[in-house]
Protein backbone atom coordinates (compact mmCIF):
# COMPACT_ATOMS: atom_id res chain seq x y z
CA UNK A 1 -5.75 17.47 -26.65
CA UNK A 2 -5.15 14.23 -24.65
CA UNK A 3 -7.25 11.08 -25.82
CA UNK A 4 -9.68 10.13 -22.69
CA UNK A 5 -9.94 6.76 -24.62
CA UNK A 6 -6.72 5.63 -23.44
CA UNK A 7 -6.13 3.59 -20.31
CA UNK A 8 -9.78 3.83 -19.59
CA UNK A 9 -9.50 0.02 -17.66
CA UNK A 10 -7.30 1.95 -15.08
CA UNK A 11 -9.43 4.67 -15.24
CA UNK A 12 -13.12 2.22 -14.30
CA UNK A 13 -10.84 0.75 -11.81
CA UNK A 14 -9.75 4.12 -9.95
CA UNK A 15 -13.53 4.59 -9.87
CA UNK A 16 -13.82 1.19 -8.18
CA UNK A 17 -12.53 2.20 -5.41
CA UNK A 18 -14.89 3.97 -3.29
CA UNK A 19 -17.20 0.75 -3.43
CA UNK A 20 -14.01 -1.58 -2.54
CA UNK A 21 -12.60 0.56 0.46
CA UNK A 22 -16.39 1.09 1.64
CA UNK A 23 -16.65 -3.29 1.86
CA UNK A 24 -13.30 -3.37 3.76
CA UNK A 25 -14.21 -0.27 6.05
CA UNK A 26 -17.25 -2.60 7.01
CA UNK A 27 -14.83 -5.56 7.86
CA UNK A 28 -12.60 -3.43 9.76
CA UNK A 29 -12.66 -4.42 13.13
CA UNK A 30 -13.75 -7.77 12.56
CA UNK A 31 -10.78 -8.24 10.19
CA UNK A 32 -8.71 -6.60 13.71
CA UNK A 33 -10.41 -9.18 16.35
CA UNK A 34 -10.12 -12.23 14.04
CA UNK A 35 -6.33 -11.37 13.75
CA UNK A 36 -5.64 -11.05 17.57
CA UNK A 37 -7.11 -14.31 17.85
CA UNK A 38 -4.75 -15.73 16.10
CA UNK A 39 -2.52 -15.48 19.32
CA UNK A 40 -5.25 -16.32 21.86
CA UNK A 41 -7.43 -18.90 20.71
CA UNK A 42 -5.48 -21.64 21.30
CA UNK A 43 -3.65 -20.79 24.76
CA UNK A 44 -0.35 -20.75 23.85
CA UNK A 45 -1.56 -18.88 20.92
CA UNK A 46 1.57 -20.50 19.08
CA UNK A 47 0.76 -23.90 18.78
CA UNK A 48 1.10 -25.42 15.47
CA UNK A 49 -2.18 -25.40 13.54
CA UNK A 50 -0.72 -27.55 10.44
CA UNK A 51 -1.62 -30.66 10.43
CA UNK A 52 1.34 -32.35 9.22
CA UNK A 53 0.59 -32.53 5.57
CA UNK A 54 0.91 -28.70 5.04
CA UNK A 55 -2.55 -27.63 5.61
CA UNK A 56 -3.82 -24.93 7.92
CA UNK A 57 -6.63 -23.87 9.78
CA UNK A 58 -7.95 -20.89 7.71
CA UNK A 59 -10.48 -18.27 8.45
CA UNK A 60 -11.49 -15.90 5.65
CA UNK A 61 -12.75 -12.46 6.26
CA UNK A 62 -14.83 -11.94 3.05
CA UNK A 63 -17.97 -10.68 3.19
CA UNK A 64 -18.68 -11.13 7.07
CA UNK A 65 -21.09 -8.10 8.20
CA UNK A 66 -20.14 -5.76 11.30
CA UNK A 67 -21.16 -3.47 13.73
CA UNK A 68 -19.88 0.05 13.89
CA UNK A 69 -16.81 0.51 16.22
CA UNK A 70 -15.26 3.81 17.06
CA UNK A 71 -12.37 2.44 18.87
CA UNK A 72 -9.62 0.15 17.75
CA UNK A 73 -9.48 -3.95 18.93
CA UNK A 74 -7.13 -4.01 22.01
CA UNK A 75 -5.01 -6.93 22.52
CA UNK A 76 -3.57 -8.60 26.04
CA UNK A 77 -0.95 -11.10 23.92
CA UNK A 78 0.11 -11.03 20.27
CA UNK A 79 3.45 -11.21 17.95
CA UNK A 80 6.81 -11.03 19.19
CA UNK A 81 7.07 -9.54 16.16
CA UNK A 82 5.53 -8.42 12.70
CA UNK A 83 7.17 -9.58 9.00
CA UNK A 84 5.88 -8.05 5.76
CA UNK A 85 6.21 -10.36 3.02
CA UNK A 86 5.47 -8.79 -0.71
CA UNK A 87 6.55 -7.74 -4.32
CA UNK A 88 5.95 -4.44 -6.21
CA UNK A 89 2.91 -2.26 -5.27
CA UNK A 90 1.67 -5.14 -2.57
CA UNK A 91 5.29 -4.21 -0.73
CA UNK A 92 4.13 -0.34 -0.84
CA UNK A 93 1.01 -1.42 1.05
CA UNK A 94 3.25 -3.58 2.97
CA UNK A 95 5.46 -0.43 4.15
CA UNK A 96 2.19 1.65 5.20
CA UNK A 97 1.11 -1.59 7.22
CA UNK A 98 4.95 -1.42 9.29
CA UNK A 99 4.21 2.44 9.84
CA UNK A 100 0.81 1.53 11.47
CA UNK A 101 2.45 -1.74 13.53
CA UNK A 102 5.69 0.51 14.79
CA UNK A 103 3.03 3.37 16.04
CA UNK A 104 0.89 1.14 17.44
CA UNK A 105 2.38 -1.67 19.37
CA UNK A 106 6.26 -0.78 19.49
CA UNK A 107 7.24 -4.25 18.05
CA UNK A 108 9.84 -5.18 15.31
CA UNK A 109 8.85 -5.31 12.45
CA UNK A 110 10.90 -6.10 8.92
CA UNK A 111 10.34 -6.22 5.25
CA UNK A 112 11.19 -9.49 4.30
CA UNK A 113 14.22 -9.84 0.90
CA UNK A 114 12.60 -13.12 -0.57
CA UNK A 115 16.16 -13.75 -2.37
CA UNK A 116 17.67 -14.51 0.95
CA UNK A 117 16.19 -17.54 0.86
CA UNK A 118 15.12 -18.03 -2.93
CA UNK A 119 18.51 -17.02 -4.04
CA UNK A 120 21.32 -17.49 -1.33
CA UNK A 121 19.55 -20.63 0.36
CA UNK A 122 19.42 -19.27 3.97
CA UNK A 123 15.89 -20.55 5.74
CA UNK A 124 14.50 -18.22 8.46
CA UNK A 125 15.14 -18.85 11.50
CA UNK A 126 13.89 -17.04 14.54
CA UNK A 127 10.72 -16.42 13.33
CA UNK A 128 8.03 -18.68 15.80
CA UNK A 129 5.70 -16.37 17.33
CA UNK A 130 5.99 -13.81 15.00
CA UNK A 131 3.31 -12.95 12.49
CA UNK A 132 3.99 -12.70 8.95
CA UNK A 133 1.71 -10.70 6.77
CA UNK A 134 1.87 -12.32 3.32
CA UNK A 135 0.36 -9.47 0.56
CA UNK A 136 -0.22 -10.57 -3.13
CA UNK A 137 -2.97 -9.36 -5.39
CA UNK A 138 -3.42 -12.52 -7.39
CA UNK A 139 -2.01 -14.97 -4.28
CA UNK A 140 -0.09 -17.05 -6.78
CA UNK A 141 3.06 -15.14 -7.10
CA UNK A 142 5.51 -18.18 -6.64
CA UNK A 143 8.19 -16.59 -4.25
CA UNK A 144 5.43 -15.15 -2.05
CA UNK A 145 3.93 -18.74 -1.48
CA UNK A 146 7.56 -20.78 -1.34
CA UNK A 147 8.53 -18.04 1.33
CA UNK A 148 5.52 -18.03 3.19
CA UNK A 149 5.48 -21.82 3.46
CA UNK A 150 9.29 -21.41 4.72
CA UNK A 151 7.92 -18.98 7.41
CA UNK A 152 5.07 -21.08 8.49
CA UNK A 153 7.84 -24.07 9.18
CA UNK A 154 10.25 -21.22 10.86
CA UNK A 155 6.77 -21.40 13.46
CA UNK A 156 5.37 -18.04 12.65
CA UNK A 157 1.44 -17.42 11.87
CA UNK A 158 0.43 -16.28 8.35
CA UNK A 159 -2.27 -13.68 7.19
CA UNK A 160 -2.82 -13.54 3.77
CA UNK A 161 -4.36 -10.64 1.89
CA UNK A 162 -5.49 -10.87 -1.49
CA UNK A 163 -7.76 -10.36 -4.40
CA UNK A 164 -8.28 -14.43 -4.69
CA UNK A 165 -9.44 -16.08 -1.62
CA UNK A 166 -9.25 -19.30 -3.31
CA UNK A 167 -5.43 -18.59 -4.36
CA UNK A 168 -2.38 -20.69 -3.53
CA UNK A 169 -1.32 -18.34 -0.91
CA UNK A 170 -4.95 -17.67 0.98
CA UNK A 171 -4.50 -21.62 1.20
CA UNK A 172 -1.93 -21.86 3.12
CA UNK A 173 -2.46 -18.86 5.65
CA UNK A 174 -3.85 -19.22 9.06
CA UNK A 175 -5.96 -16.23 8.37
CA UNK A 176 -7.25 -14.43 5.14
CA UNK A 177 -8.33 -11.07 4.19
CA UNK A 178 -9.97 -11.38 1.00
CA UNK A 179 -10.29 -7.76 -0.77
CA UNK A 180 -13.01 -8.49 -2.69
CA UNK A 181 -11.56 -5.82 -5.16
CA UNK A 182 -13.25 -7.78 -8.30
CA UNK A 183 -11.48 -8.19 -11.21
CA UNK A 184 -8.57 -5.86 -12.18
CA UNK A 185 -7.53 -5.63 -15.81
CA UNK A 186 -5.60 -2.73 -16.81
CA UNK A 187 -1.34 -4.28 -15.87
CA UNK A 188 -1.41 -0.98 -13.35
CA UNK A 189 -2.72 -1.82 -9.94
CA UNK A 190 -5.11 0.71 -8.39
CA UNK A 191 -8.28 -0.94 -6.49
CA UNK A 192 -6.03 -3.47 -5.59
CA UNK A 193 -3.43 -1.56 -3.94
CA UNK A 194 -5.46 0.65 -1.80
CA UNK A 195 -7.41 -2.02 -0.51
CA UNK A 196 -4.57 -3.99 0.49
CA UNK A 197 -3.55 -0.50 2.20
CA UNK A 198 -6.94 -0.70 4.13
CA UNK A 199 -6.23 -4.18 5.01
CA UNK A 200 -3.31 -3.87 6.69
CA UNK A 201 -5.06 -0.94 8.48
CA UNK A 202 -7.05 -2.98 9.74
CA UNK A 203 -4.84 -5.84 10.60
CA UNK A 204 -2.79 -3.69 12.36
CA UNK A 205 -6.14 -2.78 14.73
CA UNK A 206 -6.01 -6.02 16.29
CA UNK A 207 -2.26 -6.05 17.42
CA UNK A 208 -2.82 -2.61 19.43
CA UNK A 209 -4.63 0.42 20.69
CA UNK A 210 -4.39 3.75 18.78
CA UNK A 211 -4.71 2.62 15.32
CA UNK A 212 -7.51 3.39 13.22
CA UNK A 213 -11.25 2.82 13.99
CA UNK A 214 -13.86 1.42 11.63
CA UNK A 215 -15.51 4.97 11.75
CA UNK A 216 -12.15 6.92 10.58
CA UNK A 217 -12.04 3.78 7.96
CA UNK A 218 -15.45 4.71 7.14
CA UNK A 219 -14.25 8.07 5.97
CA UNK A 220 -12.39 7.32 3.56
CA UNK A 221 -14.92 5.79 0.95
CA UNK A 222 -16.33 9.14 0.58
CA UNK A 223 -13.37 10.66 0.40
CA UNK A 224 -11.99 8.72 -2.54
CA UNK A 225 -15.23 9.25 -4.38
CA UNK A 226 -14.61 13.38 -3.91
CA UNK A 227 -10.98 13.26 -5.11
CA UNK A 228 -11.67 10.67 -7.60
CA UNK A 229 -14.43 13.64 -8.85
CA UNK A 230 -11.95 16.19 -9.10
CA UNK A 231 -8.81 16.02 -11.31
CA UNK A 232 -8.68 19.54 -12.93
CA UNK A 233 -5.09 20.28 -11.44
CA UNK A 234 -3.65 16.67 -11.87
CA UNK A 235 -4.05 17.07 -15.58
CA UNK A 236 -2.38 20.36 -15.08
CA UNK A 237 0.49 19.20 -13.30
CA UNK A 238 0.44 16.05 -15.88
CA UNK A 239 1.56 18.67 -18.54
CA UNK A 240 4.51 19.65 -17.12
CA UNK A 241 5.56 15.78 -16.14
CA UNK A 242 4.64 15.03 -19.80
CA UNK A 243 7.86 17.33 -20.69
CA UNK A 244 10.26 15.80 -18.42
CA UNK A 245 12.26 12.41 -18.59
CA UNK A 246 12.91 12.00 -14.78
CA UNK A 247 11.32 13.29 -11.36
CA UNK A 248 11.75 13.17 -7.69
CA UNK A 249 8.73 11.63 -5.67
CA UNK A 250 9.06 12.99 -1.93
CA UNK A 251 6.90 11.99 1.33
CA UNK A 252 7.91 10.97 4.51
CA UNK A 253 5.76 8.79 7.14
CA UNK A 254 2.60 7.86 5.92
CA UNK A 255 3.04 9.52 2.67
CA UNK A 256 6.29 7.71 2.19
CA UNK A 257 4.36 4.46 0.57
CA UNK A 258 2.63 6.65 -1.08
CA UNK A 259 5.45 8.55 -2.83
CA UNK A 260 7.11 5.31 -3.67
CA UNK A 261 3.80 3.83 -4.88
CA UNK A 262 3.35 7.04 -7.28
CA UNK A 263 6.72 6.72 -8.58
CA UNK A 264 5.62 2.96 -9.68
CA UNK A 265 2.64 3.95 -11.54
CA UNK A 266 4.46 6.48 -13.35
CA UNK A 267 7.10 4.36 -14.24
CA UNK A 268 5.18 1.75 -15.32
CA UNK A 269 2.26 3.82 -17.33
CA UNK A 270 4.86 6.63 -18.49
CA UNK A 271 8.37 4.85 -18.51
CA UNK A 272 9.24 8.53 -16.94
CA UNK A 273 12.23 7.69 -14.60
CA UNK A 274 10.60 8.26 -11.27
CA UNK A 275 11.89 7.42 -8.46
CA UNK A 276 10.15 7.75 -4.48
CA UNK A 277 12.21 9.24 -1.62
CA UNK A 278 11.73 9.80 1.89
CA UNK A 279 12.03 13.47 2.54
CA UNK A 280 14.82 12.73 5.17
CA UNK A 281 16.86 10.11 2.62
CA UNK A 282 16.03 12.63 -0.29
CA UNK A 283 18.25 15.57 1.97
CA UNK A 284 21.26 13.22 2.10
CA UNK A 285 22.30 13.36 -1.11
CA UNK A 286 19.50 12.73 -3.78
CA UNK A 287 18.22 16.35 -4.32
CA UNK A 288 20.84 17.17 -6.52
CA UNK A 289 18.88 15.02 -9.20
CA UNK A 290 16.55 17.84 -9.27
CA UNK A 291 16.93 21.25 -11.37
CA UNK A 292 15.29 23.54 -14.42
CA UNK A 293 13.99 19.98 -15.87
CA UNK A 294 14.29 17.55 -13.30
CA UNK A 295 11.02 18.37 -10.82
CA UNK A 296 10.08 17.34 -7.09
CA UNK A 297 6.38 16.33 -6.66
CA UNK A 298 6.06 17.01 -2.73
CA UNK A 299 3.42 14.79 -1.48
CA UNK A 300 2.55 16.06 2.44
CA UNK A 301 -0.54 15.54 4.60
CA UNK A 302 -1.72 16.44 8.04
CA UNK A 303 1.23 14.09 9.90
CA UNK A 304 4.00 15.43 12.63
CA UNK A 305 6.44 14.51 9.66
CA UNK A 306 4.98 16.24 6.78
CA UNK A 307 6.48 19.78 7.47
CA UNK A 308 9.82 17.76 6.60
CA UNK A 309 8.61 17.55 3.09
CA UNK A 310 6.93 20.70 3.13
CA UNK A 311 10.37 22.23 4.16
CA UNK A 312 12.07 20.80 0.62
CA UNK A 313 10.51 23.81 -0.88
CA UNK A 314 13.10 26.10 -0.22
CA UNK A 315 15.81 24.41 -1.39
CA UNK A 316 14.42 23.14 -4.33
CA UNK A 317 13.94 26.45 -5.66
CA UNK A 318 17.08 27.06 -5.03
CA UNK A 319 17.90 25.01 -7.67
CA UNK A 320 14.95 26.04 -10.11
CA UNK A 321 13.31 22.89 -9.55
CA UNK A 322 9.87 22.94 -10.60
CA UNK A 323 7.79 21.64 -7.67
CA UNK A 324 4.10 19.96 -8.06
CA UNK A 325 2.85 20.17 -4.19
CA UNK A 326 0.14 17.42 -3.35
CA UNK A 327 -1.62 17.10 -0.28
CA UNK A 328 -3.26 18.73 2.50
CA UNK A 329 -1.73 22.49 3.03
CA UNK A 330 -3.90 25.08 2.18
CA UNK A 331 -1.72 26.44 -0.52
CA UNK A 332 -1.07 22.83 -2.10
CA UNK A 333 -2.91 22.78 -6.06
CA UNK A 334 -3.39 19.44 -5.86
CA UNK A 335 -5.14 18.20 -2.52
CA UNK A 336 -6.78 16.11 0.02
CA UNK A 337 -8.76 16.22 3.23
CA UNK A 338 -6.21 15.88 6.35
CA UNK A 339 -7.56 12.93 8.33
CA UNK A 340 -5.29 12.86 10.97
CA UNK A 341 -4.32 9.18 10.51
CA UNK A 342 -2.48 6.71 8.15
CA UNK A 343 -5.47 6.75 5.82
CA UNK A 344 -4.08 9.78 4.43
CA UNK A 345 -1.82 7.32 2.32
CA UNK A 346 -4.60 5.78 0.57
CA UNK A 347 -5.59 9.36 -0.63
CA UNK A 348 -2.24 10.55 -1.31
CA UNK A 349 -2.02 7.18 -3.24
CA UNK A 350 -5.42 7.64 -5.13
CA UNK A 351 -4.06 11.27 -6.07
CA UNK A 352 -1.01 9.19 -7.85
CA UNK A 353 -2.78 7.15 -9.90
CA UNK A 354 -4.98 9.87 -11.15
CA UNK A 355 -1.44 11.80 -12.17
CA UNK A 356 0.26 8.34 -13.73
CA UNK A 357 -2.99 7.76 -15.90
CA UNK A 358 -3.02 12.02 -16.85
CA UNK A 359 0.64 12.05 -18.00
CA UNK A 360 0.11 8.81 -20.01
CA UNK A 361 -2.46 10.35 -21.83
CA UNK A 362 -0.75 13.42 -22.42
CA UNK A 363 1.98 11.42 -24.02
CA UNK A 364 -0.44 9.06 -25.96
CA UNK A 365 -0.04 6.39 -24.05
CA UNK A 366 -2.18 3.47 -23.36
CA UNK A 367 -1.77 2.87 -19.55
CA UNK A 368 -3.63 -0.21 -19.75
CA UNK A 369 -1.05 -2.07 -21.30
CA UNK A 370 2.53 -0.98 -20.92
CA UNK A 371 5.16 -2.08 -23.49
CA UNK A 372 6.69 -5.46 -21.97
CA UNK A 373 4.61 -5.85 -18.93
CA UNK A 374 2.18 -8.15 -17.78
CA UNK A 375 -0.66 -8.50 -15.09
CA UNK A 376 0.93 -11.16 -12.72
CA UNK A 377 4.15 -11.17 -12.42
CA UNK A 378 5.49 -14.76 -11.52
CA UNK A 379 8.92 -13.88 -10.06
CA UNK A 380 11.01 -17.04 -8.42
């Protein structure tokens, strides 16, 4: 019988997270029309807002009310182009917030490799009128803020989003999205994460028409709260994980974040060796990790590029890999509602966290505090 007693600071957290995505959903297109006017306000849109000592003009979204909008903020002039700048579980976020940036406006976008510049000493360059979306939980992870002060003298504009609107890194920013998450305890990341995913949603509203709307956002509150209520066949698929020592995580598109995201929180709660793969990558080669004790959890929603993962089925059997399907087909055991849009991945992602903190308890472990890890991680 598994002991409900463990990890029960990840657990209050998970629960969190209806009332933190329903505070964001409220923000939503304001969060969207402050960030456009980032390239507008000032003409030029570009013109350097430090004022030679290293400060910045900031604006904080935290707490500002709304009113209801059922269509994304459209833009005339923005970014020439989009950088994600993050670490761990923030850069999962950060992936989901390229997805919705690529769809949406047709700009380049990148991921950001701090050590570039932390390790081999090349500066950016390139990078003025650009926007960089800097993601940290705590806002003090040192690399985030060196690199983001590196990108704000390369000339691009900084939003920030984070748990601490006072933090190092909200400092510095042009623009902040506070999450107003509260505190997180438990060394896993949950409340955290999918707000940051929200954020970016919303982010991404103000650099082009199509995204999300604050109503769809609005859904998803609700949403949470009903899967969050129901977790009868994630502790039945968290008995067979419990058995086995590694295990593919497949999505593609805007379950991709969440695959890799799911993989993280197993590895950290478990020390299972999971590992996330887009269902396209996961074809090329890595499949062959999976057999008779080596399973696939397929994680598909409602997208165009979910029948990819969907598709994995067959050949996975093939091999006598167990498979754990999560998502949104009728015949999937462990589900959630199709949306239609990105904020499937917060959903897919809540689903995760419910299966990291089930298989931890199965084993005995406390997920609250893995063995060696720690809640802020202060990588250089």
């Amino acid at each position: 019988m598994t002991d409900t007693r463990l990890g029960r600071l990840m657990e209050a957290e998970m629960r969190d997270q209806p009332r933190v995505l329903a505070a964001l959903a409220d923000r939503f297109t304001r969060i969207g029309s402050e960030v456009a006017e980032l390239f507008t306000r000032a003409g030029e849109g570009f013109a350097d807002s430090s004022d030679g000592g290293g400060a910045r003009s900031n604006h904080t979204a935290a707490g500002d009310p709304a009113g209801v909008a059922d269509s994304p903020v459209g833009v005339a002039e923005g970014p020439v182009g989009v950088a994600f700048l993050a670490r761990g579980s923030s850069d999962n976020a950060a992936l989901l917030g390229r997805y919705a940036v690529e769809l949406q406006t047709g700009l380049p976008t990148c991921l950001v490799a701090p050590s570039i510049a932390t390790a081999y000493g090349r500066e950016p360059a390139g990078f003025r009128g650009w926007l960089l979306i800097a993601l940290s939980q705590s806002g003090r992870t040192p690399e985030i803020v060196d690199l983001t002060r590196r990108y704000i003298a390369a000339g691009a504009k900084v939003v920030a989003v984070t748990n601490d609107p006072d933090s190092a890194l909200a400092r510095i920013a042009d623009y902040t999205v506070a999450l107003e998450a509260g505190p997180e305890r438990a060394v896993p990341a949950t409340k955290t994460v999918t707000a940051q995913m929200l954020a970016v949603l919303a982010i991404a509203s103000g650099l082009g028409a199509g995204g999300m709307t604050q109503l769809e956002a609005g859904e998803l509150p609700a949403a949470a709260a009903d899967l969050l209520a129901d977790g009868g066949a994630v502790e039945r698929a968290a008995e067979l994980l419990a058995t086995v020592d590694r295990l593919a995580v497949v999505g593609r598109s805007a379950c991709y974040p969440a695959a890799l995201e799911t993989a993280l929180k197993l590895q950290e709660t478990t020390g299972l060796m999971a590992h996330g793969f887009s269902s396209a990558d996961f074809r090329h080669g890595p499949i062959v990790v999976t057999g008779p004790g080596a399973p696939a959890l397929l994680m598909a929603g409602s997208g165009p590029a979910d029948t990819d993962t969907l598709n994995l089925r067959e050949p996975l059997s093939a091999r006598y890999a167990p498979i754990v399907l999560a998502g949104t087909a009728t015949e999937a055991p462990i589900t959630w509602p199709a949306l239609g849009n990105l904020g499937e991945c917060l959903l897919a992602t809540i689903r995760g966290q419910q299966l990291a903190l089930a298989v931890a308890r199965e084993l005995g472990i406390d997920a609250d505090h893995p063995t060696g890890l720690a809640k802020v991680t202060l990588t250089h």
